[in-house]
PDB file of N, CA and C in Angstrom:
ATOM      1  N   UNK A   1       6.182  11.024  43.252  1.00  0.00           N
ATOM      2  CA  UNK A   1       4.914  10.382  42.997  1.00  0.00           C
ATOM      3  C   UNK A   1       4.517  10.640  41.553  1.00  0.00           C
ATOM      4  N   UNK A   2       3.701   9.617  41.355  1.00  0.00           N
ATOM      5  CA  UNK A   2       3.157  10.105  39.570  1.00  0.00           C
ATOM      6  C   UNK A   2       2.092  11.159  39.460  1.00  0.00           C
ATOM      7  N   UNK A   3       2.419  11.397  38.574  1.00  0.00           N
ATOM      8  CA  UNK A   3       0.867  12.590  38.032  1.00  0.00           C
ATOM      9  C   UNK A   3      -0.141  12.030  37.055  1.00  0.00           C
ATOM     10  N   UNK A   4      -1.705  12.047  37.538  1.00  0.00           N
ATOM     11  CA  UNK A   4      -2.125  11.285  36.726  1.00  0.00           C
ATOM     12  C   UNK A   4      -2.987  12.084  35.813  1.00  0.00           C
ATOM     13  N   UNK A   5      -3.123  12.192  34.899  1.00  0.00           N
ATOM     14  CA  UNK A   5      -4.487  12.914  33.988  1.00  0.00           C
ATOM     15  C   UNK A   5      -5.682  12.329  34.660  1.00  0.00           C
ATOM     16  N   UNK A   6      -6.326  13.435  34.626  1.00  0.00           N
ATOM     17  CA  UNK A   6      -8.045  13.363  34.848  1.00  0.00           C
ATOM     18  C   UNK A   6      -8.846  13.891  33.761  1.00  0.00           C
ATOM     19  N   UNK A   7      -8.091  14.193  32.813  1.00  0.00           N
ATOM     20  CA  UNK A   7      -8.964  14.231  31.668  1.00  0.00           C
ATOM     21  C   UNK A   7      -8.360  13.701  29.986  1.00  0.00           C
ATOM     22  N   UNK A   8      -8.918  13.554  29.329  1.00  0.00           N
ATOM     23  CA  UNK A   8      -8.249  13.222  28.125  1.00  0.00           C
ATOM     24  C   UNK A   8      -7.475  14.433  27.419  1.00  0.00           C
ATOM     25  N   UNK A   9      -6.878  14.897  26.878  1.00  0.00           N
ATOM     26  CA  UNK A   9      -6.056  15.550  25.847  1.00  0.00           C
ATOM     27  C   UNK A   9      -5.306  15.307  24.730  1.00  0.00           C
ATOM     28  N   UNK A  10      -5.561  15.777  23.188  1.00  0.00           N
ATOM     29  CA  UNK A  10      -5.298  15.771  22.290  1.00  0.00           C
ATOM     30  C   UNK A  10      -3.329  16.622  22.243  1.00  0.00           C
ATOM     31  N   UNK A  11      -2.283  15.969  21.948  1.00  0.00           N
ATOM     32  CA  UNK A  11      -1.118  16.493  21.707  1.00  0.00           C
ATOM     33  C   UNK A  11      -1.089  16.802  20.350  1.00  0.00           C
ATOM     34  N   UNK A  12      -1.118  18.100  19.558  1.00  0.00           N
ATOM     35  CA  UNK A  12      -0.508  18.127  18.457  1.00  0.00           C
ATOM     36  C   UNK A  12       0.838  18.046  18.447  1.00  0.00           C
ATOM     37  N   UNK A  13       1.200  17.746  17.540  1.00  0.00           N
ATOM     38  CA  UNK A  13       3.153  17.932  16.963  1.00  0.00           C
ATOM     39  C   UNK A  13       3.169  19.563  17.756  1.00  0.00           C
ATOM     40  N   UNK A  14       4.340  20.056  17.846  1.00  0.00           N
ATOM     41  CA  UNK A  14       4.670  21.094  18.486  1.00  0.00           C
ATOM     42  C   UNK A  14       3.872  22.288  19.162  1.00  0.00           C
ATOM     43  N   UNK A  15       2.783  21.572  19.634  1.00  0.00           N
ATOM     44  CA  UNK A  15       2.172  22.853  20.297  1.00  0.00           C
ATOM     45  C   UNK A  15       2.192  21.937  21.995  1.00  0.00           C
ATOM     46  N   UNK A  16       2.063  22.941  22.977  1.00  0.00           N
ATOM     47  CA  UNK A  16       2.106  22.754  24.037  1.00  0.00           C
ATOM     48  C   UNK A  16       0.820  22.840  24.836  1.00  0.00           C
ATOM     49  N   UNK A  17       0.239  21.736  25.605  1.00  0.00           N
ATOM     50  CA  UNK A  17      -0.997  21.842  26.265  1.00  0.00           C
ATOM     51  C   UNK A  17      -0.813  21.469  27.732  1.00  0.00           C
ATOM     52  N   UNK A  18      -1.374  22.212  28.370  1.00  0.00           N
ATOM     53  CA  UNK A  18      -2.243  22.032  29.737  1.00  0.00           C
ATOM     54  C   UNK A  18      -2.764  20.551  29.939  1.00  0.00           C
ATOM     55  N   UNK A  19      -2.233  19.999  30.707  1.00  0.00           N
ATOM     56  CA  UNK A  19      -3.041  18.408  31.075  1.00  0.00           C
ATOM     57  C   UNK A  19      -3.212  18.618  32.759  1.00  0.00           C
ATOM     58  N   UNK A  20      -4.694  18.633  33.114  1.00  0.00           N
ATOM     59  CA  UNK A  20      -5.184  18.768  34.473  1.00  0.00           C
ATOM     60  C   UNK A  20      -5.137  17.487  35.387  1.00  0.00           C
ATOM     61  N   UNK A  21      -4.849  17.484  36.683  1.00  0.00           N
ATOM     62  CA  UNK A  21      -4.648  16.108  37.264  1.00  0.00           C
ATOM     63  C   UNK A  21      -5.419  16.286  38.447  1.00  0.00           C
ATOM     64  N   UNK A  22      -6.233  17.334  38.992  1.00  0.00           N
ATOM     65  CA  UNK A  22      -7.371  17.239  39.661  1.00  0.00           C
ATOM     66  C   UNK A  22      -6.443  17.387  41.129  1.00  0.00           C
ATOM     67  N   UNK A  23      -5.252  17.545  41.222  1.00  0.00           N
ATOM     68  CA  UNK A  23      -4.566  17.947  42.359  1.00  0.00           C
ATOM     69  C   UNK A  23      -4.185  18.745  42.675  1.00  0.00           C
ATOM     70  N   UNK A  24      -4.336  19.314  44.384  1.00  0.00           N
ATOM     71  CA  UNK A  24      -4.128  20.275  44.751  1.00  0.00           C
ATOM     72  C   UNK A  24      -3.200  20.231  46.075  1.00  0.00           C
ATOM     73  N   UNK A  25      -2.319  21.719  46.166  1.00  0.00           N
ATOM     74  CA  UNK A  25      -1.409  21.233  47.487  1.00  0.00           C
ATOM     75  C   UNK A  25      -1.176  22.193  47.994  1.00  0.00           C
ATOM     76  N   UNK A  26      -0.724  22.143  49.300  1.00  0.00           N
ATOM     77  CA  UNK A  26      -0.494  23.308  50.377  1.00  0.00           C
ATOM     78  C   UNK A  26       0.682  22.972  51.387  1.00  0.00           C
ATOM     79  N   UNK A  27       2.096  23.461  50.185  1.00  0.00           N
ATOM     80  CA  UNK A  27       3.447  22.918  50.856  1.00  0.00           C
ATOM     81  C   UNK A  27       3.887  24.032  51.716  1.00  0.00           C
ATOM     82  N   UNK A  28       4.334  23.662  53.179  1.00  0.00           N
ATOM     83  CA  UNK A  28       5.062  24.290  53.745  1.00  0.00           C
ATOM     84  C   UNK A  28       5.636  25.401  53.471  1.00  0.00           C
ATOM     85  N   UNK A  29       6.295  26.370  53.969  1.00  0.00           N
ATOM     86  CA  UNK A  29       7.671  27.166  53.932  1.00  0.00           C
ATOM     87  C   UNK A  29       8.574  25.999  54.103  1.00  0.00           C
ATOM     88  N   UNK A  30       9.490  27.212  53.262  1.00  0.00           N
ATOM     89  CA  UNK A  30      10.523  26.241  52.746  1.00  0.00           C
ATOM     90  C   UNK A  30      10.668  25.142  52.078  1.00  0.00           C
ATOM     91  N   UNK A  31       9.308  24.490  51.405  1.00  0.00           N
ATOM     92  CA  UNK A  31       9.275  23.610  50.518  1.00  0.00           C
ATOM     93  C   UNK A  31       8.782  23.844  49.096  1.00  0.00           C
ATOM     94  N   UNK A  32       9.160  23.081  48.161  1.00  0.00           N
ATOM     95  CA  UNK A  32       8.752  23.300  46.855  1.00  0.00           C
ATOM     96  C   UNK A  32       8.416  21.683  45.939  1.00  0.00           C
ATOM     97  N   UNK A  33       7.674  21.856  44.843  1.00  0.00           N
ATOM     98  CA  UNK A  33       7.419  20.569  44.544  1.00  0.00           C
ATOM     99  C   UNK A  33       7.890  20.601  42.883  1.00  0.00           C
ATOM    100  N   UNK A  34       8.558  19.809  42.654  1.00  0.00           N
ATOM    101  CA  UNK A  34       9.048  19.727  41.014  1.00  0.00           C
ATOM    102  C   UNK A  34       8.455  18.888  40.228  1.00  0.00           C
ATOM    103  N   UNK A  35       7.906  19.119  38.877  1.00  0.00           N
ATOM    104  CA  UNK A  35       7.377  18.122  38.017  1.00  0.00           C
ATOM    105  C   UNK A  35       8.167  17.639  37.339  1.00  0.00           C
ATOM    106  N   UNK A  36       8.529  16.741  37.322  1.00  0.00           N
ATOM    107  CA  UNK A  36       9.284  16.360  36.007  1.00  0.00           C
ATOM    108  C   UNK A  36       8.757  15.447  35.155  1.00  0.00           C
ATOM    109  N   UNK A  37       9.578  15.366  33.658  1.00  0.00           N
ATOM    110  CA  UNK A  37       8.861  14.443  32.813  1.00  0.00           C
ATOM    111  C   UNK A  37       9.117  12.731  33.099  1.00  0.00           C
ATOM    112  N   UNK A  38       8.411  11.877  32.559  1.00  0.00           N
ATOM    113  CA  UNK A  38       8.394  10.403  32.676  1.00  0.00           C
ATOM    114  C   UNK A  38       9.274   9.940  31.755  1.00  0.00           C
ATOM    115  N   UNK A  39      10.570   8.951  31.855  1.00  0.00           N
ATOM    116  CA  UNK A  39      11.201   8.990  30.979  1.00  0.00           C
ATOM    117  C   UNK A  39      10.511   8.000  29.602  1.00  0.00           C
ATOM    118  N   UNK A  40       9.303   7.271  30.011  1.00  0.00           N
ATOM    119  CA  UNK A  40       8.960   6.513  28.953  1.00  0.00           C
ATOM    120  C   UNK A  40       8.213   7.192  28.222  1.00  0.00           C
ATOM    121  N   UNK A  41       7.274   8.103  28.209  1.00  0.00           N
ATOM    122  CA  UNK A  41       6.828   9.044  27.275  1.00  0.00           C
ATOM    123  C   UNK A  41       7.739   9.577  26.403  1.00  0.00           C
ATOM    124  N   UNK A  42       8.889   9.952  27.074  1.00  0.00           N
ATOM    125  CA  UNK A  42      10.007  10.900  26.300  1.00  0.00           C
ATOM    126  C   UNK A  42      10.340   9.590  25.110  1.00  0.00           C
ATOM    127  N   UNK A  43      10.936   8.426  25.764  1.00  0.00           N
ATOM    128  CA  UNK A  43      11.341   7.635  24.856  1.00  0.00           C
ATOM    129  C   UNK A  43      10.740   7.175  23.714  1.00  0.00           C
ATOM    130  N   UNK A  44       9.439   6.620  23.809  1.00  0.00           N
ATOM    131  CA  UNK A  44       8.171   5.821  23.081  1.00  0.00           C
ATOM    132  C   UNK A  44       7.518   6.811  22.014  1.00  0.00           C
ATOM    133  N   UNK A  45       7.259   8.416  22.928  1.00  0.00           N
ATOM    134  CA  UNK A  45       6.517   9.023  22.174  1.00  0.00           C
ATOM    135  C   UNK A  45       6.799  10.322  22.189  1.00  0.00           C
ATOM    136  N   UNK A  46       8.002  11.088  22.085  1.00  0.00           N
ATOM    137  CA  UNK A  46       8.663  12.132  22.317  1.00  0.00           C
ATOM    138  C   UNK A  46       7.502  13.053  23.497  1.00  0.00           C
ATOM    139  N   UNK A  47       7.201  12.871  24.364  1.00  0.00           N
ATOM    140  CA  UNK A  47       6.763  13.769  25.312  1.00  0.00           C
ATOM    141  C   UNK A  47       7.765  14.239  25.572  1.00  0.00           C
ATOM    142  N   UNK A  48       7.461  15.273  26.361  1.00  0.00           N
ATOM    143  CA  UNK A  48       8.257  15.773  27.103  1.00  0.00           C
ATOM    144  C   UNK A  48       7.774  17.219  27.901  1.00  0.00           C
ATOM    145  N   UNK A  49       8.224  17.621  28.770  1.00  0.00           N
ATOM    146  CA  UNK A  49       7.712  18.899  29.875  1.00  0.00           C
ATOM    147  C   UNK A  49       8.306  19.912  29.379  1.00  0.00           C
ATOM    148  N   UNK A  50       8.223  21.411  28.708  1.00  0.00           N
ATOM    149  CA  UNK A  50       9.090  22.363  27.932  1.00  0.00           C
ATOM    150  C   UNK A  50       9.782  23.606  29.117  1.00  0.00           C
ATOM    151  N   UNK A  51       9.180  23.441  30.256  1.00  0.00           N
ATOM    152  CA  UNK A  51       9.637  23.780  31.423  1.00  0.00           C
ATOM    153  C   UNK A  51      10.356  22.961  32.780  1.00  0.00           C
ATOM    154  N   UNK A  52      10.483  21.713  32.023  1.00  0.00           N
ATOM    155  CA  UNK A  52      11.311  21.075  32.757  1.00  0.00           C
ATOM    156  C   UNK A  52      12.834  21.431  33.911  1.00  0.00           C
ATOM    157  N   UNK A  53      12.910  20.898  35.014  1.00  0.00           N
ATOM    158  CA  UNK A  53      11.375  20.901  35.868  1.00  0.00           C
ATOM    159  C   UNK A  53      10.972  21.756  36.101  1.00  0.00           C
ATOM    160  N   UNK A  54       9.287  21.837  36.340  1.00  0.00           N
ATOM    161  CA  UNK A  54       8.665  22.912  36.671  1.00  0.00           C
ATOM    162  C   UNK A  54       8.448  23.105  38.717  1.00  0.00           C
ATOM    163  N   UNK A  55       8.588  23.945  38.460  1.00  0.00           N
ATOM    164  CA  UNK A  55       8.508  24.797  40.042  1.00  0.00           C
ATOM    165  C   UNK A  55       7.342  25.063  40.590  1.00  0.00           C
ATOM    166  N   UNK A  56       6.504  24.242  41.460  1.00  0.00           N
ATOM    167  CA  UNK A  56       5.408  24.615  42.387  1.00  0.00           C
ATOM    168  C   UNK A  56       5.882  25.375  43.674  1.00  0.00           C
ATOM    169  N   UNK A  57       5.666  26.519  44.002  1.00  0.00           N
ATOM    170  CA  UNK A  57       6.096  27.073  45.250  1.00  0.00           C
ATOM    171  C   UNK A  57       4.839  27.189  46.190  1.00  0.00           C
ATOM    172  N   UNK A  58       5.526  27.821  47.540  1.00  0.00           N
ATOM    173  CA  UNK A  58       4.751  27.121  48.609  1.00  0.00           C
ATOM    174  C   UNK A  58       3.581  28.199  48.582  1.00  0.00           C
ATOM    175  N   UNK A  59       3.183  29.406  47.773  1.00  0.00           N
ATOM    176  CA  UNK A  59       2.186  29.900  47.945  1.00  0.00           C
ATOM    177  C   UNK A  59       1.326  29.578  47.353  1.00  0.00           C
ATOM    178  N   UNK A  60       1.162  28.668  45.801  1.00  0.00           N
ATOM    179  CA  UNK A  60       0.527  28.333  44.404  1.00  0.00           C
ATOM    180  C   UNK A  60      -0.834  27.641  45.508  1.00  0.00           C
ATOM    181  N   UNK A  61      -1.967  27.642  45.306  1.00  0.00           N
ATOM    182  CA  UNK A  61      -3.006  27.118  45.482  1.00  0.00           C
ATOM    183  C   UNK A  61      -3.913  26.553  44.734  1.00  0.00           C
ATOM    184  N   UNK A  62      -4.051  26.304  43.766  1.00  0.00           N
ATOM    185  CA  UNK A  62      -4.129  25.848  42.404  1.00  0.00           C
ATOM    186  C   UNK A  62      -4.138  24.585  41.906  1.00  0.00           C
ATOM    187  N   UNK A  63      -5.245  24.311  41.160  1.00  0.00           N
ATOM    188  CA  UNK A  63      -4.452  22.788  40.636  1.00  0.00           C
ATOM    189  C   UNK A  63      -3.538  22.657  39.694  1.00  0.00           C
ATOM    190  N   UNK A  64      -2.622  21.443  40.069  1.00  0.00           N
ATOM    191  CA  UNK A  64      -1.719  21.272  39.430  1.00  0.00           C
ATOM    192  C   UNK A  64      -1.637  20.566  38.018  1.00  0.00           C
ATOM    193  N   UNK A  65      -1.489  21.609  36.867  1.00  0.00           N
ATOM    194  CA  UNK A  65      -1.594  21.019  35.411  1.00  0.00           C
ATOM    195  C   UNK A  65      -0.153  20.980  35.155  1.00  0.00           C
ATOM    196  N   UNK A  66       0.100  19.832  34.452  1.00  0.00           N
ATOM    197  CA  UNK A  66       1.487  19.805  33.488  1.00  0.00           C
ATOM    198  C   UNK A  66       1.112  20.489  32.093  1.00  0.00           C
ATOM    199  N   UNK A  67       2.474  21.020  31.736  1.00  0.00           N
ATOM    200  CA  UNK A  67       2.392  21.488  30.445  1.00  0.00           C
ATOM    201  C   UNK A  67       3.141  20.255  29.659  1.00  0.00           C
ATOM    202  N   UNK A  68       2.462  19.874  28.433  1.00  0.00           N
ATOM    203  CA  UNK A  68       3.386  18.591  28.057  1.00  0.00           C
ATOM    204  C   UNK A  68       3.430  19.160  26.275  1.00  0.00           C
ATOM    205  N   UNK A  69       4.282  18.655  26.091  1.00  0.00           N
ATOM    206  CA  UNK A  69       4.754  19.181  24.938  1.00  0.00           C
ATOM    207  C   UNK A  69       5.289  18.005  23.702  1.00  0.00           C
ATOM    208  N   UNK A  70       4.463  17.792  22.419  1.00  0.00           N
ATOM    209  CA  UNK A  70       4.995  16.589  21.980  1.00  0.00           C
ATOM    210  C   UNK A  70       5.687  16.869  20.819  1.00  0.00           C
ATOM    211  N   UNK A  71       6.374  16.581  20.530  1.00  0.00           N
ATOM    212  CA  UNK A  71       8.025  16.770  20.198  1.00  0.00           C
ATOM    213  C   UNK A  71       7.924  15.631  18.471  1.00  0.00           C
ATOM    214  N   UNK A  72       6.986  14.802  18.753  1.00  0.00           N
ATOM    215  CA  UNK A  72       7.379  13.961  17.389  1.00  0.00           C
ATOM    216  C   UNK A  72       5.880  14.643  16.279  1.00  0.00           C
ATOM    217  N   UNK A  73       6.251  13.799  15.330  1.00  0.00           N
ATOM    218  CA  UNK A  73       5.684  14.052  13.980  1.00  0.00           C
ATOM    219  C   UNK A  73       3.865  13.812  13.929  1.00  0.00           C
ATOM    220  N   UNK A  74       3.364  12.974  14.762  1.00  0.00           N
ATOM    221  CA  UNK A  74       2.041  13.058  14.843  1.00  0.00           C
ATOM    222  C   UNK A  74       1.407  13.006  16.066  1.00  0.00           C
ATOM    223  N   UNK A  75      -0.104  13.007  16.124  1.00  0.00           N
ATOM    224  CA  UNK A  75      -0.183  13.611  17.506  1.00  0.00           C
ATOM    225  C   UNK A  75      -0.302  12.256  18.539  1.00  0.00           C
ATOM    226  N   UNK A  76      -0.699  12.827  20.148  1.00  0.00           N
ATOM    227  CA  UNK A  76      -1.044  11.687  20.914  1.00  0.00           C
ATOM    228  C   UNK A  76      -2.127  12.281  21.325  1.00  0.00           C
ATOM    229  N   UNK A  77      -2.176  11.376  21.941  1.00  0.00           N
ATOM    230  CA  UNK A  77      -3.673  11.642  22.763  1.00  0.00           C
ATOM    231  C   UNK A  77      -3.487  10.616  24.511  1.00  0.00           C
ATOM    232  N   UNK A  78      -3.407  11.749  25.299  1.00  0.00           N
ATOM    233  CA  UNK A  78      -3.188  11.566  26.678  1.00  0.00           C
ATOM    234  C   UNK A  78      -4.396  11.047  27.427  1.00  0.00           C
ATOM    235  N   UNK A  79      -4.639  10.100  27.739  1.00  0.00           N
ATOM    236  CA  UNK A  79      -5.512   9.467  27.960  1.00  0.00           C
ATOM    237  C   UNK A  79      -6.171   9.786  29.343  1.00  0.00           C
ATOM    238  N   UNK A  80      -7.020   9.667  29.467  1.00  0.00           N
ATOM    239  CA  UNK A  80      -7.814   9.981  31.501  1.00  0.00           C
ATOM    240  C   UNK A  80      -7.508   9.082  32.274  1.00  0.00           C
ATOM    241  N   UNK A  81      -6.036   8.864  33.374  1.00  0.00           N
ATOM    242  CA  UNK A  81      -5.572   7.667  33.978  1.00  0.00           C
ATOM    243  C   UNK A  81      -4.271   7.415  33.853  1.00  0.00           C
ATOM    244  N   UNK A  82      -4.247   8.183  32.708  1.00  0.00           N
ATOM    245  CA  UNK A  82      -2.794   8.128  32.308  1.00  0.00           C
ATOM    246  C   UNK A  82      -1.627   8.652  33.242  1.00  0.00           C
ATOM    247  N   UNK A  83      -0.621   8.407  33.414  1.00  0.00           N
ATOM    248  CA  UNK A  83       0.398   8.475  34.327  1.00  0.00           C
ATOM    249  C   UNK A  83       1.458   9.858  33.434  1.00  0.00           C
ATOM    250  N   UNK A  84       1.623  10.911  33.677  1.00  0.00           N
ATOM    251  CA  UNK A  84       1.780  11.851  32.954  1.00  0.00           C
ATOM    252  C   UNK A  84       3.067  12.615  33.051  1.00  0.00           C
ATOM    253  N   UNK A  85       3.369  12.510  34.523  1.00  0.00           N
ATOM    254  CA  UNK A  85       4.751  13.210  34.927  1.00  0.00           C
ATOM    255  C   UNK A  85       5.008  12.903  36.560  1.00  0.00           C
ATOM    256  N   UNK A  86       6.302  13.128  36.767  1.00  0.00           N
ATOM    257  CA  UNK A  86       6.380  12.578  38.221  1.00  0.00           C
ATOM    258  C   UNK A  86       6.566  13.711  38.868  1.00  0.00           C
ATOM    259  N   UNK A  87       6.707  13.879  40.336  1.00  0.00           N
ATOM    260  CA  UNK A  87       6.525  15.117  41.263  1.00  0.00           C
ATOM    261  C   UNK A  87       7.423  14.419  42.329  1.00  0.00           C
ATOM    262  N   UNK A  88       8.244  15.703  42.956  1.00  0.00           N
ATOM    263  CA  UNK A  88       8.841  15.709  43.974  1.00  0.00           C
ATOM    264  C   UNK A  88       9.042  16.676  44.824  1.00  0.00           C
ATOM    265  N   UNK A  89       9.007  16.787  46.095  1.00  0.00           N
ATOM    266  CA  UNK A  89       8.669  17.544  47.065  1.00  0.00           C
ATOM    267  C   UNK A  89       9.501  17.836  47.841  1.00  0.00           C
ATOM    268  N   UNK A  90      10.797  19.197  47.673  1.00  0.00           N
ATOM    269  CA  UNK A  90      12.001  19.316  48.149  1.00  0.00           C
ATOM    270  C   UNK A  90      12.032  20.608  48.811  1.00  0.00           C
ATOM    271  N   UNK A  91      12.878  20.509  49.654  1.00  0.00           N
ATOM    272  CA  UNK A  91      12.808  21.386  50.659  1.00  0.00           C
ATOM    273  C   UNK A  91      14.154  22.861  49.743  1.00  0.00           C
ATOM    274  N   UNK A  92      13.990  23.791  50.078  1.00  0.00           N
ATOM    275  CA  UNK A  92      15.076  24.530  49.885  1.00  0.00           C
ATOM    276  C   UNK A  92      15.512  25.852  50.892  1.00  0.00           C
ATOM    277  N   UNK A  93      16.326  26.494  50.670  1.00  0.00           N
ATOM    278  CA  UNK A  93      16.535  27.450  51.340  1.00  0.00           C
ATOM    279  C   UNK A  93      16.539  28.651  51.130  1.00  0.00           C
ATOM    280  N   UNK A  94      15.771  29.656  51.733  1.00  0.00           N
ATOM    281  CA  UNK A  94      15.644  31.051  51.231  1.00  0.00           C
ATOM    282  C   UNK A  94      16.842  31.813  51.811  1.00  0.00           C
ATOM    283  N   UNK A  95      17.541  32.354  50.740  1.00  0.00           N
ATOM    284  CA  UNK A  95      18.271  33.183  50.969  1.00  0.00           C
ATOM    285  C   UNK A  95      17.981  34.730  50.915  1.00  0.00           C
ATOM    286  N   UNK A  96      18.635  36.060  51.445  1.00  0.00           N
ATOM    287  CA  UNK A  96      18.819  37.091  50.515  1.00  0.00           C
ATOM    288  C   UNK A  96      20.003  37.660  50.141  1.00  0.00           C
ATOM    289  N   UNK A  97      19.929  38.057  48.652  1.00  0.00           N
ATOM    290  CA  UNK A  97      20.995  38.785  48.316  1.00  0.00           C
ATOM    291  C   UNK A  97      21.849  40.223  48.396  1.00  0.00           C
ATOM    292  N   UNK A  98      23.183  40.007  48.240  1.00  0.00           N
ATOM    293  CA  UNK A  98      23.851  41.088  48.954  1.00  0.00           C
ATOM    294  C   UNK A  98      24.958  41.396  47.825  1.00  0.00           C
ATOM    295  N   UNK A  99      24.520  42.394  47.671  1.00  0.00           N
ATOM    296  CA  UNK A  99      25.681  43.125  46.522  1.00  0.00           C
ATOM    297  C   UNK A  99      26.717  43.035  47.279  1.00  0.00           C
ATOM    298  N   UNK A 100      28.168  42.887  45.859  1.00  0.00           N
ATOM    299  CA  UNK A 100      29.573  43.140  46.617  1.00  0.00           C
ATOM    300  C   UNK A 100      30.494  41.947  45.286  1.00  0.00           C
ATOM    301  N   UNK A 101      31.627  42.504  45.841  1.00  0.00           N
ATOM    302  CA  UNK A 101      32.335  41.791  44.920  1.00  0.00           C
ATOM    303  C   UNK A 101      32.775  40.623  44.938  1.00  0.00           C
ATOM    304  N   UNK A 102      33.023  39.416  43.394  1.00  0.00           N
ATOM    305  CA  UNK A 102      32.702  37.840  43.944  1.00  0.00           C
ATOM    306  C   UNK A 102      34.245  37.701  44.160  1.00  0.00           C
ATOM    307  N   UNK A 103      34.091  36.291  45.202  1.00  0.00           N
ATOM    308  CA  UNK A 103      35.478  36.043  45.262  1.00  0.00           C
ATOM    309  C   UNK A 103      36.011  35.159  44.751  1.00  0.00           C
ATOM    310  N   UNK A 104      37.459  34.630  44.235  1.00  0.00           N
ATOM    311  CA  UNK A 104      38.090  34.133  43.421  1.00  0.00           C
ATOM    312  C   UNK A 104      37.862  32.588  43.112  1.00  0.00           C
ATOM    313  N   UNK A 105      38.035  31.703  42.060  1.00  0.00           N
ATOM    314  CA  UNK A 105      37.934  30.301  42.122  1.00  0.00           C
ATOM    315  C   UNK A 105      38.900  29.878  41.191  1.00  0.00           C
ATOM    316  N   UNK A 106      39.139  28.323  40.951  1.00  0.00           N
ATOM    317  CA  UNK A 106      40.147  28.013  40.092  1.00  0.00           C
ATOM    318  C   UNK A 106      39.082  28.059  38.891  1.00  0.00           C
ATOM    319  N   UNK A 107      38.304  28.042  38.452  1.00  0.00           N
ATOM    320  CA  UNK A 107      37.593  27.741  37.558  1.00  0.00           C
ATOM    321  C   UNK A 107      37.294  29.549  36.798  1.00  0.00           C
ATOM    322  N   UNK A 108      36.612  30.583  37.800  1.00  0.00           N
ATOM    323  CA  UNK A 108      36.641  31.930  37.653  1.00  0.00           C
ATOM    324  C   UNK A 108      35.191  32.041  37.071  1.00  0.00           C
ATOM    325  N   UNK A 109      35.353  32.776  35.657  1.00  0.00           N
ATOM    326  CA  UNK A 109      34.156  32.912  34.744  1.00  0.00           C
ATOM    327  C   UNK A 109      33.943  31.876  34.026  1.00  0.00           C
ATOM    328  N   UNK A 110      34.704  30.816  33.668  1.00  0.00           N
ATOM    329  CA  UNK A 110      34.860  29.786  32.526  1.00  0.00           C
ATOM    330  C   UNK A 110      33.530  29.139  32.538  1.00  0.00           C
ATOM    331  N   UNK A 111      32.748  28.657  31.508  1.00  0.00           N
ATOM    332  CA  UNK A 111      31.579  27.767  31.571  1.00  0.00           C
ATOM    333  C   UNK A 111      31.398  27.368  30.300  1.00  0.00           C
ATOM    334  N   UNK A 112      30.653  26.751  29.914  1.00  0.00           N
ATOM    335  CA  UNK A 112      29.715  26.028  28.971  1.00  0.00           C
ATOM    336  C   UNK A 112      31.177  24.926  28.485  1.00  0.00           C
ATOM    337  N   UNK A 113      31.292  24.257  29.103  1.00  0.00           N
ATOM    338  CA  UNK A 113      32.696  23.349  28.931  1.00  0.00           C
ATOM    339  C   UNK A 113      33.550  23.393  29.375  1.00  0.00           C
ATOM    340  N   UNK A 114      34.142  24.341  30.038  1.00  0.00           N
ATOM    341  CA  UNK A 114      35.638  25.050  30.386  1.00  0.00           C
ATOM    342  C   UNK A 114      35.770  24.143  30.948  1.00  0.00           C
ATOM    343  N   UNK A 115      35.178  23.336  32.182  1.00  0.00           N
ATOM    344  CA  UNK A 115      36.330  22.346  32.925  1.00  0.00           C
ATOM    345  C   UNK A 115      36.388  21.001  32.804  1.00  0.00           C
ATOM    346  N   UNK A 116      36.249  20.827  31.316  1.00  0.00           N
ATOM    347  CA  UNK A 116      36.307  19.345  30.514  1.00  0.00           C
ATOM    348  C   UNK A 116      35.708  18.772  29.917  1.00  0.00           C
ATOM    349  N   UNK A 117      35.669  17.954  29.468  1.00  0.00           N
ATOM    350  CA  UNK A 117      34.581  16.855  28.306  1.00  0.00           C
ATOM    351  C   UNK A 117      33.871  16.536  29.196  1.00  0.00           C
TER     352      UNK A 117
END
């Protein structure tokens, strides 16, 4: 779903602000809700979320502000109505962890490229 501003906000060039959307939620166990950024902000006007995505968990009671972060050379200004970031509401699974030793893969430790272009 979209996120909408309920209030106006000023973006400077690289500083990061709080934009309030007047919403509040009370997700299940075992659920969580992700913000993510809008890709047309990113494109048009370098927005973007600096915690992308951000993590609502099921205890937060709170309203839900995006942190938005503007990325280009002058400022914006986020308007009251404005459509701000999208949200999704996914279930996950709680695990707990258990020391011990990992077991083998074809891949192993290799990362940041190791298994191809």
């Amino acid at each position: 779903m979209d996120l909408i501003a309920v209030e106006s906000v000023v973006l400077p060039p690289g500083e990061p602000r709080l934009v309030p959307t007047g919403l509040a939620l009370e997700l299940p166990p075992g659920y969580e809700a992700q913000i993510r950024p809008r890709s047309g902000l990113a494109l048009k006007h370098a927005i973007t979320l600096p915690n992308s995505p951000a993590t609502i968990d099921p205890g937060y009671r709170g309203e839900v502000r995006v942190i938005l972060l503007n990325l280009g050379r002058s400022e914006y200004t986020v308007r009251k109505g404005d459509r701000i970031a999208q949200l999704v509401i996914a279930r996950y699974e709680a695990i707990e962890w258990e020391e011990g030793e990992l077991g083998e893969s074809a891949r192993g430790a290799g990362g940041f490229g190791s298994s191809g272009r």
